[in-house]
N, C-alpha and C. Protein backbone atom coordinates (compact mmCIF):
# COMPACT_ATOMS: atom_id res chain seq x y z
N UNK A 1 185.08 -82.55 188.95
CA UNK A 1 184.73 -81.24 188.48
C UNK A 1 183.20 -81.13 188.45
N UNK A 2 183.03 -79.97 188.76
CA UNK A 2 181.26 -79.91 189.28
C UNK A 2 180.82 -79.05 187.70
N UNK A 3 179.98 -79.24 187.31
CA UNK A 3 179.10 -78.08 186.00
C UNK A 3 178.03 -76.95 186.57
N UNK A 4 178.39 -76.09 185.72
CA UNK A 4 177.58 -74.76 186.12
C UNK A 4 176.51 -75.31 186.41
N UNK A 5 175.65 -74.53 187.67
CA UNK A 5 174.17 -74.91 187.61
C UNK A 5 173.17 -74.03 186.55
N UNK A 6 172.41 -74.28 186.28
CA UNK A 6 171.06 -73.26 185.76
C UNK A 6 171.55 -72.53 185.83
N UNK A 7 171.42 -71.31 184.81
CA UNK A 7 171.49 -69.91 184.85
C UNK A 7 170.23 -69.10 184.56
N UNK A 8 168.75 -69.57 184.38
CA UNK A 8 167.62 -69.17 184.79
C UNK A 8 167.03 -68.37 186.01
N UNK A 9 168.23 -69.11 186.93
CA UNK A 9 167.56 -67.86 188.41
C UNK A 9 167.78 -66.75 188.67
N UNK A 10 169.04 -66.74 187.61
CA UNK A 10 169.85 -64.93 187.74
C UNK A 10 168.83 -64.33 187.96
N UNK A 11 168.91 -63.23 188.96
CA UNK A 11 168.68 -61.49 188.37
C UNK A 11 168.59 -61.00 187.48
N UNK A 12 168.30 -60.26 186.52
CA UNK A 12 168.56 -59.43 185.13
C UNK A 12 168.64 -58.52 185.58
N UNK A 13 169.28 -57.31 185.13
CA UNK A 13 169.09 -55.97 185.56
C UNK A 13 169.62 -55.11 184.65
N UNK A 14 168.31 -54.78 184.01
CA UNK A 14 168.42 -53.56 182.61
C UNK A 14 169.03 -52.54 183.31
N UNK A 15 169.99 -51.55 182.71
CA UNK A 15 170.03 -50.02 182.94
C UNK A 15 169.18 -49.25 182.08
N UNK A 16 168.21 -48.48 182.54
CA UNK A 16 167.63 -47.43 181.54
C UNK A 16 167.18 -45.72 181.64
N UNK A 17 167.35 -45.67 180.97
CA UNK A 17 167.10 -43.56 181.20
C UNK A 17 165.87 -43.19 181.79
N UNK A 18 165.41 -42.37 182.88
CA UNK A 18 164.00 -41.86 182.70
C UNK A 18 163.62 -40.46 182.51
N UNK A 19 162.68 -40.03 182.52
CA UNK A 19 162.52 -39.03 181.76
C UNK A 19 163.39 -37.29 182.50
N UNK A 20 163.79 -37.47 183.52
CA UNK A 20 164.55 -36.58 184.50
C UNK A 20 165.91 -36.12 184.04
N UNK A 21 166.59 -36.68 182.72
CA UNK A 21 166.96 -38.17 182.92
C UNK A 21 168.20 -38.58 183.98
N UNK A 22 167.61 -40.12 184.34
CA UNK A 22 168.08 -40.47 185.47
C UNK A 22 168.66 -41.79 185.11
N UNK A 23 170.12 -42.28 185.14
CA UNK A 23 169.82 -44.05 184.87
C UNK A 23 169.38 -44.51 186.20
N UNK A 24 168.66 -45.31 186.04
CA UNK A 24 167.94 -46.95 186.86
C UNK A 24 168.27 -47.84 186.63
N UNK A 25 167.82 -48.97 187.58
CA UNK A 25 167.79 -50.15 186.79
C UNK A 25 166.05 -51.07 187.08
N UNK A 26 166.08 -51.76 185.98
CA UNK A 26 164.86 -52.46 186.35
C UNK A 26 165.07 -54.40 186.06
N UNK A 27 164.55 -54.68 187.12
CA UNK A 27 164.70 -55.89 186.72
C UNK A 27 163.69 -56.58 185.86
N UNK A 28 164.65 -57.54 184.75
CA UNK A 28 163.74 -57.54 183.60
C UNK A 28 163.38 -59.47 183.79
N UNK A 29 162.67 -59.07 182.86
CA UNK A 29 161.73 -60.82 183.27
C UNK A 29 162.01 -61.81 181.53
N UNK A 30 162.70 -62.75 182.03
CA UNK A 30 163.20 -63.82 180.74
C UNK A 30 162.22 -63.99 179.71
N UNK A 31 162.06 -64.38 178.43
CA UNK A 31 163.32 -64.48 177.82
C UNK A 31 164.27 -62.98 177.81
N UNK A 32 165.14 -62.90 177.76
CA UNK A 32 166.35 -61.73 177.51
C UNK A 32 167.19 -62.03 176.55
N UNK A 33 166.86 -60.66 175.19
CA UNK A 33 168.34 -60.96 174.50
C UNK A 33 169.22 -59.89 174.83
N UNK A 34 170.48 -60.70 174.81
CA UNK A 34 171.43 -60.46 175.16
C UNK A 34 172.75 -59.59 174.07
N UNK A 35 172.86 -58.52 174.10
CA UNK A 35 173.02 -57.55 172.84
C UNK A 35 174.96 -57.82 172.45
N UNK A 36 175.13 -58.62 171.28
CA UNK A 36 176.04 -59.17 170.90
C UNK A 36 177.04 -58.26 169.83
N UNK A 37 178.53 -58.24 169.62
CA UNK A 37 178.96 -57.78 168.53
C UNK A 37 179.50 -59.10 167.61
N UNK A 38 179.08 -58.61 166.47
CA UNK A 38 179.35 -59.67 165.38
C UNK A 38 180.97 -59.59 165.25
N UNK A 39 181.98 -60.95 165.51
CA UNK A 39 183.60 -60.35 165.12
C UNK A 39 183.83 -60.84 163.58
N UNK A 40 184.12 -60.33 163.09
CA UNK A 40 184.20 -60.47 161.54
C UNK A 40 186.02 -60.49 161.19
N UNK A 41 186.25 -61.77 161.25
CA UNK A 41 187.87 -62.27 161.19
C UNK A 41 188.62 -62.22 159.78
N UNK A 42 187.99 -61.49 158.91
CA UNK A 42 188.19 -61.20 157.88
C UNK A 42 189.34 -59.64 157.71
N UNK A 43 188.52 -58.99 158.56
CA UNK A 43 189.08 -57.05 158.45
C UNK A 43 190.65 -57.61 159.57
N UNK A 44 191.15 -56.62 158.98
CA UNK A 44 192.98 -56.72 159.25
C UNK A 44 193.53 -56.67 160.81
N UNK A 45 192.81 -55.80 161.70
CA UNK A 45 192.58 -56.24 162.77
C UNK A 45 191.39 -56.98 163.30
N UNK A 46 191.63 -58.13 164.02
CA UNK A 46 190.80 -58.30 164.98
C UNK A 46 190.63 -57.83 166.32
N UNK A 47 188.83 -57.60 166.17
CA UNK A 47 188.70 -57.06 167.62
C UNK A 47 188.49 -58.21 168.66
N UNK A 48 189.10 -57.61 170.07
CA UNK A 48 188.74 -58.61 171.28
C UNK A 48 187.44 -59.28 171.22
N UNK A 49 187.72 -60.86 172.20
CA UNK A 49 186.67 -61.67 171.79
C UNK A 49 187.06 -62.53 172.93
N UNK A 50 185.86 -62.86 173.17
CA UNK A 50 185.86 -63.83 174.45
C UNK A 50 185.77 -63.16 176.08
N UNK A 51 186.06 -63.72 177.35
CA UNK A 51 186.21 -63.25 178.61
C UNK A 51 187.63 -62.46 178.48
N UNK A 52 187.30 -61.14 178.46
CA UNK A 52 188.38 -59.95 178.72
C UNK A 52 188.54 -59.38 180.46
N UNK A 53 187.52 -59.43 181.04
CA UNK A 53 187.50 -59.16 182.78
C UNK A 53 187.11 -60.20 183.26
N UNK A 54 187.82 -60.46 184.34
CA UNK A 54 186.98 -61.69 185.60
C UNK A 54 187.92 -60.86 186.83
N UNK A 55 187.35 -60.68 187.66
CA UNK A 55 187.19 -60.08 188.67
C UNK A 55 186.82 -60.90 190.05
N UNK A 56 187.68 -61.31 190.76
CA UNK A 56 186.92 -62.19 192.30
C UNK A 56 186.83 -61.45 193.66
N UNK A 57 185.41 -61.46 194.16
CA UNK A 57 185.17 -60.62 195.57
C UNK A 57 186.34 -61.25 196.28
N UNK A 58 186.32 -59.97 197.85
CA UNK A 58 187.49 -60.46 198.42
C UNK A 58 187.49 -61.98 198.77
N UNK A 59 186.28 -62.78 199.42
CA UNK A 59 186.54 -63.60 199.96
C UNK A 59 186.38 -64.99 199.00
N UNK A 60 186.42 -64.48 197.56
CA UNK A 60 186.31 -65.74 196.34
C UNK A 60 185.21 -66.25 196.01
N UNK A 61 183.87 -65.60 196.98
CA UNK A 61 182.60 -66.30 197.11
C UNK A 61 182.23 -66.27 195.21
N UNK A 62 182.55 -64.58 195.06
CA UNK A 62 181.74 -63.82 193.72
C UNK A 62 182.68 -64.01 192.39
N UNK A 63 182.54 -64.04 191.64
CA UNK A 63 183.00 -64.05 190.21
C UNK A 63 182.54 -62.59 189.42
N UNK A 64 182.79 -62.12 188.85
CA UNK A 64 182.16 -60.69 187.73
C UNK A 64 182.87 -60.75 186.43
N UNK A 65 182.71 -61.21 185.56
CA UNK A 65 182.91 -61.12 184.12
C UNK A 65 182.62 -60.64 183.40
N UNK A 66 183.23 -60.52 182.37
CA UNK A 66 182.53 -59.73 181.01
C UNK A 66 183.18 -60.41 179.73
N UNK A 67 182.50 -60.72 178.85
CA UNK A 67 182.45 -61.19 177.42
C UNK A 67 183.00 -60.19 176.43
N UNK A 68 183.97 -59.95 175.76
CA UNK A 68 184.51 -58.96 174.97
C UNK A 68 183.16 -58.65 173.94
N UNK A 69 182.75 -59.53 173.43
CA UNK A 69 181.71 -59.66 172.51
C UNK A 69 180.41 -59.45 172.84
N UNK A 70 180.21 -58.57 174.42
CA UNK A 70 179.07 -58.11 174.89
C UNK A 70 179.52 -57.21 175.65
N UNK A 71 180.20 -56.32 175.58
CA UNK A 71 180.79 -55.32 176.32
C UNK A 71 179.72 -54.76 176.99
N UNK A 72 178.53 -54.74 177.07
CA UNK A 72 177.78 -53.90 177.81
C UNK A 72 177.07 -54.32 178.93
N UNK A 73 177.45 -56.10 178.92
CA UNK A 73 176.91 -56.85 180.05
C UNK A 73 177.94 -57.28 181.27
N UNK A 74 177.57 -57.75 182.15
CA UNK A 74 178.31 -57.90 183.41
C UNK A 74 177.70 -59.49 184.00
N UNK A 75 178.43 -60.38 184.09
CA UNK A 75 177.99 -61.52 184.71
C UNK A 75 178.18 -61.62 186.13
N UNK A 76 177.58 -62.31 186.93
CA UNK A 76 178.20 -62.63 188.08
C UNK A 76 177.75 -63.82 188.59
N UNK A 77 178.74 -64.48 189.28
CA UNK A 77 178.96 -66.28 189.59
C UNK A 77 178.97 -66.36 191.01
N UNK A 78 178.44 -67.01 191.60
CA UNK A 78 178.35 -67.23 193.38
C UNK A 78 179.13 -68.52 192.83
N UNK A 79 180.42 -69.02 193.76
CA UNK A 79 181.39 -69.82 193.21
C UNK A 79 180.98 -70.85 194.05
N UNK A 80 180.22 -70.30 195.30
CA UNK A 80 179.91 -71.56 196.43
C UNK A 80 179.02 -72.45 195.95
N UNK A 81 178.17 -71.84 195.06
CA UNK A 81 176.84 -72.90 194.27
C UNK A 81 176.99 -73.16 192.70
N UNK A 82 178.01 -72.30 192.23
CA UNK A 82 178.30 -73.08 191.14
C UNK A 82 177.52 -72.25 190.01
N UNK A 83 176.85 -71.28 190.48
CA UNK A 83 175.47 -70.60 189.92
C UNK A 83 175.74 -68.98 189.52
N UNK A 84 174.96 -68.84 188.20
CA UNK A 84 175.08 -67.58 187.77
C UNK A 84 173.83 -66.58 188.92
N UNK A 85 174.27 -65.67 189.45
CA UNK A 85 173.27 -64.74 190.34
C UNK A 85 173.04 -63.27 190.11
N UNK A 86 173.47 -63.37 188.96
CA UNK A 86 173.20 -61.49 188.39
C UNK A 86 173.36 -61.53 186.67
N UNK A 87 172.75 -61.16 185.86
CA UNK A 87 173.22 -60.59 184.86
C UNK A 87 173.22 -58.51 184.65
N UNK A 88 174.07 -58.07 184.75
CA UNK A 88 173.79 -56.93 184.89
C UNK A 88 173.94 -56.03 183.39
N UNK A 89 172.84 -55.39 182.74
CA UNK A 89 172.76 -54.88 181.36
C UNK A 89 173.36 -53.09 181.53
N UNK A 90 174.37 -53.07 180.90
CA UNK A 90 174.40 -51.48 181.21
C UNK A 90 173.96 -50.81 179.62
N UNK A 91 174.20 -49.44 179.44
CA UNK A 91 173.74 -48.77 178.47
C UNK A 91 175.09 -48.34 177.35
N UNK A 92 176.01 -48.26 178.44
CA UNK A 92 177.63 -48.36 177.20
C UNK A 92 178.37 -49.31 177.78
N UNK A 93 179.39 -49.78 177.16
CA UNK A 93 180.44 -50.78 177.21
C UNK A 93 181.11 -50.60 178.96
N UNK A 94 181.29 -51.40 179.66
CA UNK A 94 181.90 -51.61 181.20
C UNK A 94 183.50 -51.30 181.09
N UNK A 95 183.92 -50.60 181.36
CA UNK A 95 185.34 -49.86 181.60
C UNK A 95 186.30 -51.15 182.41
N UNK A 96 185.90 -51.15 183.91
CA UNK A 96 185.68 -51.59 184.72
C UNK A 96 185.38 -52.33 186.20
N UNK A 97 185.87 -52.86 186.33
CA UNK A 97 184.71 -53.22 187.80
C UNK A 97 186.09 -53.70 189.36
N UNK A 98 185.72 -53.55 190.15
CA UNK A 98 186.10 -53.44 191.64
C UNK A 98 185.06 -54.04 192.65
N UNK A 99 185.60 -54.90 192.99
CA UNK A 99 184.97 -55.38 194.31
C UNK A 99 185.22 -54.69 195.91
N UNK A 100 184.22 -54.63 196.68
CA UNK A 100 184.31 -53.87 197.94
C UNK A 100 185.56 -55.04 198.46
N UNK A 101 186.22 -54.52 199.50
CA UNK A 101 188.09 -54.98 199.55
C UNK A 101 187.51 -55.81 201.38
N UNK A 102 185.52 -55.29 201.85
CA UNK A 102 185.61 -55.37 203.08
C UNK A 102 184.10 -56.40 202.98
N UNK A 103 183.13 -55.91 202.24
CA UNK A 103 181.54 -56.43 201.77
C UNK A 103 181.97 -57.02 200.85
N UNK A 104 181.98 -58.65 200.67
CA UNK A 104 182.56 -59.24 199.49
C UNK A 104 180.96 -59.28 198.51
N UNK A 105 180.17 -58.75 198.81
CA UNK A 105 179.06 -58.82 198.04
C UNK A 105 178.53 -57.34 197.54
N UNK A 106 179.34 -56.77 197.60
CA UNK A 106 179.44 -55.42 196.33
C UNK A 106 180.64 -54.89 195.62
N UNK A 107 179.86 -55.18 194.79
CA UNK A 107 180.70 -54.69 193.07
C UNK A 107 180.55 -52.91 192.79
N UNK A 108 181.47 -52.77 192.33
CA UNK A 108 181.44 -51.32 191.62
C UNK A 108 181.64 -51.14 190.30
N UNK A 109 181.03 -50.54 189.44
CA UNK A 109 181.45 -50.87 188.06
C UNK A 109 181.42 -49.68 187.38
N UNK A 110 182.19 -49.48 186.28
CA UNK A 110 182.48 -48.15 185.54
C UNK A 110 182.60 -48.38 184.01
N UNK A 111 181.41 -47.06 183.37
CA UNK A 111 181.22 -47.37 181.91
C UNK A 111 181.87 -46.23 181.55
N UNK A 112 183.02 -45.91 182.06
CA UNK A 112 183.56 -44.49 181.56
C UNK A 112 182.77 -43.55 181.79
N UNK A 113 181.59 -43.20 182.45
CA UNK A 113 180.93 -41.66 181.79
C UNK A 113 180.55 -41.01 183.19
N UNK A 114 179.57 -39.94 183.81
CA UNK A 114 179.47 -39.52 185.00
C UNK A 114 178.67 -40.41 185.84
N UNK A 115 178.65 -41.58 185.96
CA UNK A 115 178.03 -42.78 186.67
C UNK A 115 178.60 -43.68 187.57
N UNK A 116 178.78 -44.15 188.77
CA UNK A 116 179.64 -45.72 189.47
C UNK A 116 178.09 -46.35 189.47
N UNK A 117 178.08 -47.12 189.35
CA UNK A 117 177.11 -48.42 189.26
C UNK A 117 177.74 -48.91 190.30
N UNK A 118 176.71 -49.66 191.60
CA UNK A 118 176.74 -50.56 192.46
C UNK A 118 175.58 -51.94 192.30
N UNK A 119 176.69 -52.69 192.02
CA UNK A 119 175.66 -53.96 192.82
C UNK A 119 175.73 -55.11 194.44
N UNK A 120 174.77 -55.03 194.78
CA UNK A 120 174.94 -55.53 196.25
C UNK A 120 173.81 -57.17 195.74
N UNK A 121 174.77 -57.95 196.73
CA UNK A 121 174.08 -59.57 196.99
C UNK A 121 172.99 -59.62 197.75
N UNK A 122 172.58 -60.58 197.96
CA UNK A 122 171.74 -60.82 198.88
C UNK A 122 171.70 -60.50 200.77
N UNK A 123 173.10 -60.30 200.84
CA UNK A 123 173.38 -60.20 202.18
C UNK A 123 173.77 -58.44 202.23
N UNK A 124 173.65 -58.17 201.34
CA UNK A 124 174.35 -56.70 201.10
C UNK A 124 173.58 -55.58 200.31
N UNK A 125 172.02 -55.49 200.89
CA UNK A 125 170.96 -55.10 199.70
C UNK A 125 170.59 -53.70 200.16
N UNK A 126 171.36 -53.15 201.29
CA UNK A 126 171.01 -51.75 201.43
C UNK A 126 172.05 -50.95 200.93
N UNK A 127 171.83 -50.35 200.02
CA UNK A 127 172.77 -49.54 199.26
C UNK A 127 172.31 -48.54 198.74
N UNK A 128 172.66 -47.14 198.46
CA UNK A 128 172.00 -45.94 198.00
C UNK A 128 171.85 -46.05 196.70
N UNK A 129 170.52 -45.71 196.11
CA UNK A 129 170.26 -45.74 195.26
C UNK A 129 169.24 -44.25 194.59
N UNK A 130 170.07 -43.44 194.32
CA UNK A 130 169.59 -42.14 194.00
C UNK A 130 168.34 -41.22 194.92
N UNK A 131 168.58 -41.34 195.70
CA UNK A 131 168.02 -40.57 197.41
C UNK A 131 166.85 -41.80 198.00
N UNK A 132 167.29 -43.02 197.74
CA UNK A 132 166.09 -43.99 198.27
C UNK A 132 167.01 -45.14 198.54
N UNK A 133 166.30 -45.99 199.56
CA UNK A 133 167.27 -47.19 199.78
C UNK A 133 166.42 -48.28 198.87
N UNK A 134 167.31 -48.96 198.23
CA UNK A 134 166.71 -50.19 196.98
C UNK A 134 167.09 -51.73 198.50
N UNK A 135 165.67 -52.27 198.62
CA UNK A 135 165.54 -53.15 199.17
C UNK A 135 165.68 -54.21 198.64
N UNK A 136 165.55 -54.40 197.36
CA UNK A 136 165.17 -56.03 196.39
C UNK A 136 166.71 -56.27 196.48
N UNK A 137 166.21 -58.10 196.66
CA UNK A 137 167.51 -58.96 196.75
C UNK A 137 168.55 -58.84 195.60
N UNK A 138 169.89 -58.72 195.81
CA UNK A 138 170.74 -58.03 194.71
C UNK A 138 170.54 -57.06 193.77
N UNK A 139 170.35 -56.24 194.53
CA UNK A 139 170.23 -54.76 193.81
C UNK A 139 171.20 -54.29 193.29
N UNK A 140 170.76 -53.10 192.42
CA UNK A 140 171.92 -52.72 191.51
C UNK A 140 171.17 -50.73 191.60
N UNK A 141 172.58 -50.22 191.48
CA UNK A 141 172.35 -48.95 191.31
C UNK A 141 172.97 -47.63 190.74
N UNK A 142 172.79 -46.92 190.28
CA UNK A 142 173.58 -46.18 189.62
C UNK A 142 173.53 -44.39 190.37
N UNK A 143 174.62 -44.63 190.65
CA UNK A 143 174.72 -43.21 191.07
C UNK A 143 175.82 -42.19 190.54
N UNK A 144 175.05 -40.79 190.52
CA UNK A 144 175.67 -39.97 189.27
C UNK A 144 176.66 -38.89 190.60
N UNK A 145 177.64 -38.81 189.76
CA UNK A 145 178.65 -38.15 190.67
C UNK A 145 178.16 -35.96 189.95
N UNK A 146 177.98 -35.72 190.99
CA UNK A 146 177.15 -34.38 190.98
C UNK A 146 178.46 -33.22 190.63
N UNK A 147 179.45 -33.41 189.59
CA UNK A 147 180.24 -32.34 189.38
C UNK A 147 180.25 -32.58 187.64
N UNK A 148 180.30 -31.08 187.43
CA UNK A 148 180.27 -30.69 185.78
C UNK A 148 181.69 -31.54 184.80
N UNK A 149 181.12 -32.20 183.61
CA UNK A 149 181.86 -33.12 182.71
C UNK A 149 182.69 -33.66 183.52
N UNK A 150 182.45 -34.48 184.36
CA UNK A 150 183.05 -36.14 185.35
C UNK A 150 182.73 -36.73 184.68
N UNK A 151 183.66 -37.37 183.81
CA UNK A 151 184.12 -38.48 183.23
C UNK A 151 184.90 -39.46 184.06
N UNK A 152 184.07 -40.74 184.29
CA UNK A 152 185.29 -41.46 185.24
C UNK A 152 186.16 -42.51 184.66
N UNK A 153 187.51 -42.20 185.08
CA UNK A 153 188.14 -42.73 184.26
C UNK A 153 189.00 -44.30 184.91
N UNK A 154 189.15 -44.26 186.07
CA UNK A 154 189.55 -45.08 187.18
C UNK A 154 189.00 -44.50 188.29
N UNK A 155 188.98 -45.37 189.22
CA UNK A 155 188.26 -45.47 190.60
C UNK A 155 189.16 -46.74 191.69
N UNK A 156 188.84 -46.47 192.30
CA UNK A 156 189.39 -47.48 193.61
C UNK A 156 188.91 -47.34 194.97
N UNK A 157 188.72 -48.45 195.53
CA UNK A 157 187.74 -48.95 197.07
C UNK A 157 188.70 -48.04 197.96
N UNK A 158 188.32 -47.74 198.97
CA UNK A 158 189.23 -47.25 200.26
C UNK A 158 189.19 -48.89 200.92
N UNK A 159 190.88 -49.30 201.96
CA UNK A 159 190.80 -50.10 202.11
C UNK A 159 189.92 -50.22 203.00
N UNK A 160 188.74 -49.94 203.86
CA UNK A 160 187.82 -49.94 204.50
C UNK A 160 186.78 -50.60 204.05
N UNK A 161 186.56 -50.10 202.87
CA UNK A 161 185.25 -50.44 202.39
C UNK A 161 184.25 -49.32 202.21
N UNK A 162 184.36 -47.94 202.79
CA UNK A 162 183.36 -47.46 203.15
C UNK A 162 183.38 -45.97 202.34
N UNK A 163 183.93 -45.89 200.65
CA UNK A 163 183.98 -45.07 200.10
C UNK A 163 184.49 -45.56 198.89
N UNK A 164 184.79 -44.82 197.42
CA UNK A 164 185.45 -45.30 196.36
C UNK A 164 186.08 -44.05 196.23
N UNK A 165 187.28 -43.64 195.93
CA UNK A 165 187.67 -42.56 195.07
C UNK A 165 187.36 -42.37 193.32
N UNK A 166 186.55 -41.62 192.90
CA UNK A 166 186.63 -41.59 191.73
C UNK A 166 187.40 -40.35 190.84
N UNK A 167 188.25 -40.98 189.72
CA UNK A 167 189.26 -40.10 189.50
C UNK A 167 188.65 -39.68 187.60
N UNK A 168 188.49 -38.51 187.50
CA UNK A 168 188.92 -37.98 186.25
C UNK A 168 189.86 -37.82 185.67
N UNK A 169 190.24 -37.20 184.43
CA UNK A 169 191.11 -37.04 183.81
C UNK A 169 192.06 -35.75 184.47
N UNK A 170 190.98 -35.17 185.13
CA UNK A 170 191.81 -33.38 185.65
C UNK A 170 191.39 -33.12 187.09
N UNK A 171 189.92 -34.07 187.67
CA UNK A 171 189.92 -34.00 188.89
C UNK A 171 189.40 -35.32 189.50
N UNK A 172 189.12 -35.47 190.94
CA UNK A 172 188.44 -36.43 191.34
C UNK A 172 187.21 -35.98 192.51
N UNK A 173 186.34 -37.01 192.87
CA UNK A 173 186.41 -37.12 193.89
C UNK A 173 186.16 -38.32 194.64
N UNK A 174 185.59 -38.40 195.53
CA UNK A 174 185.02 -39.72 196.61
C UNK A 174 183.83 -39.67 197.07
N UNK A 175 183.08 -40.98 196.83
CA UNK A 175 181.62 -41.23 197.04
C UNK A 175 181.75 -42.30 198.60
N UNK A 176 181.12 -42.07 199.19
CA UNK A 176 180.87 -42.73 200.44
C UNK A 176 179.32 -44.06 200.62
N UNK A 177 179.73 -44.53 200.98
CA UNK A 177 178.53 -45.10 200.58
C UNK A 177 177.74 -44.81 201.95
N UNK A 178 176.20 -44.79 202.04
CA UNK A 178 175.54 -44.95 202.90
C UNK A 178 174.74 -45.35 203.82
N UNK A 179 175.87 -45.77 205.36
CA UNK A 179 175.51 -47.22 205.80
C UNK A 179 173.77 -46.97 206.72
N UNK A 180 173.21 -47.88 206.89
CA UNK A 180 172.03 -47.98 207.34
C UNK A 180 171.82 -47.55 209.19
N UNK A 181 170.99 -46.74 209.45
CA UNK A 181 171.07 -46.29 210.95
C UNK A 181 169.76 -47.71 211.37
């Protein structure tokens, strides 16, 4: 049995508002705290605790997790090195997440609200990112679906790869992603 390597080299990648407002992301520089809920085993229910999502790209390379007790973060594991290669920070709790079924190195992720968050690997770093292409190695991006109170509630890859359906409560639609000329 092999042990995790370092988890120092990750990525970080804050989500944050700007003044337009727009979410982004920025990549943030260590130390990082990491925003925790206290479970208090006392009150009559307990709330979830521990790894509630794990998620594997198609081809097993990727891992994507989430910690019940950090609902707002997103891990991700390159399984070939043993190594953590993303921490991804969102702004509400991760609904959640889908791997491309064709690019095993993009994730899709959903915090419930009018947003799909993409993150792309190293091999997979051109991805739209709010009318600009984000070049930096494992990028992450958030793109806002342009119809009045879209709430997303589930989503799913086309088996292609080359779109997501995103579904509301009363409507949907589909985001395409945009491949590079």
């Amino acid at each position: 049995m092999r042990d995790i390597k370092d988890v120092s080299k990750a990525k970080i990648w804050s989500a944050t508002v700007d003044k337009n407002p727009r979410i982004h992301y920025e990549l943030a520089r260590p130390p990082v705290t990491v925003p925790s809920i206290r479970v208090d085993v006392d009150k009559p229910v307990v709330p979830k605790k521990g790894v509630g999502l794990c998620e594997f790209s198609c081809t097993g390379r990727y891992l994507a997790s989430k910690n019940e007790n950090m609902p707002n973060v997103l891990w991700i594991w390159d399984l070939t090195t043993l190594s953590q290669v993303a921490l991804i920070q969102q702004l509400s709790a991760i609904r959640s997440v889908a791997w491309n079924p064709v690019r095993p190195g993009v994730c899709a992720i959903s915090c419930g609200n009018n947003y799909v968050y993409l993150w792309a690997a190293d091999e997979d770093t051109k991805i739209e990112n709010n009318d600009r292409q984000d070049e930096l190695a494992g990028a992450c991006s958030a793109i806002e679906v342009p119809a009045v109170n879209f709430q997303i509630a589930a989503f799913s890859w086309c088996p292609d790869g080359r779109s997501l359906v995103l579904i509301d409560k009363d409507k949907f639609c589909i985001a395409y992603l945009v491949e590079e000329m």
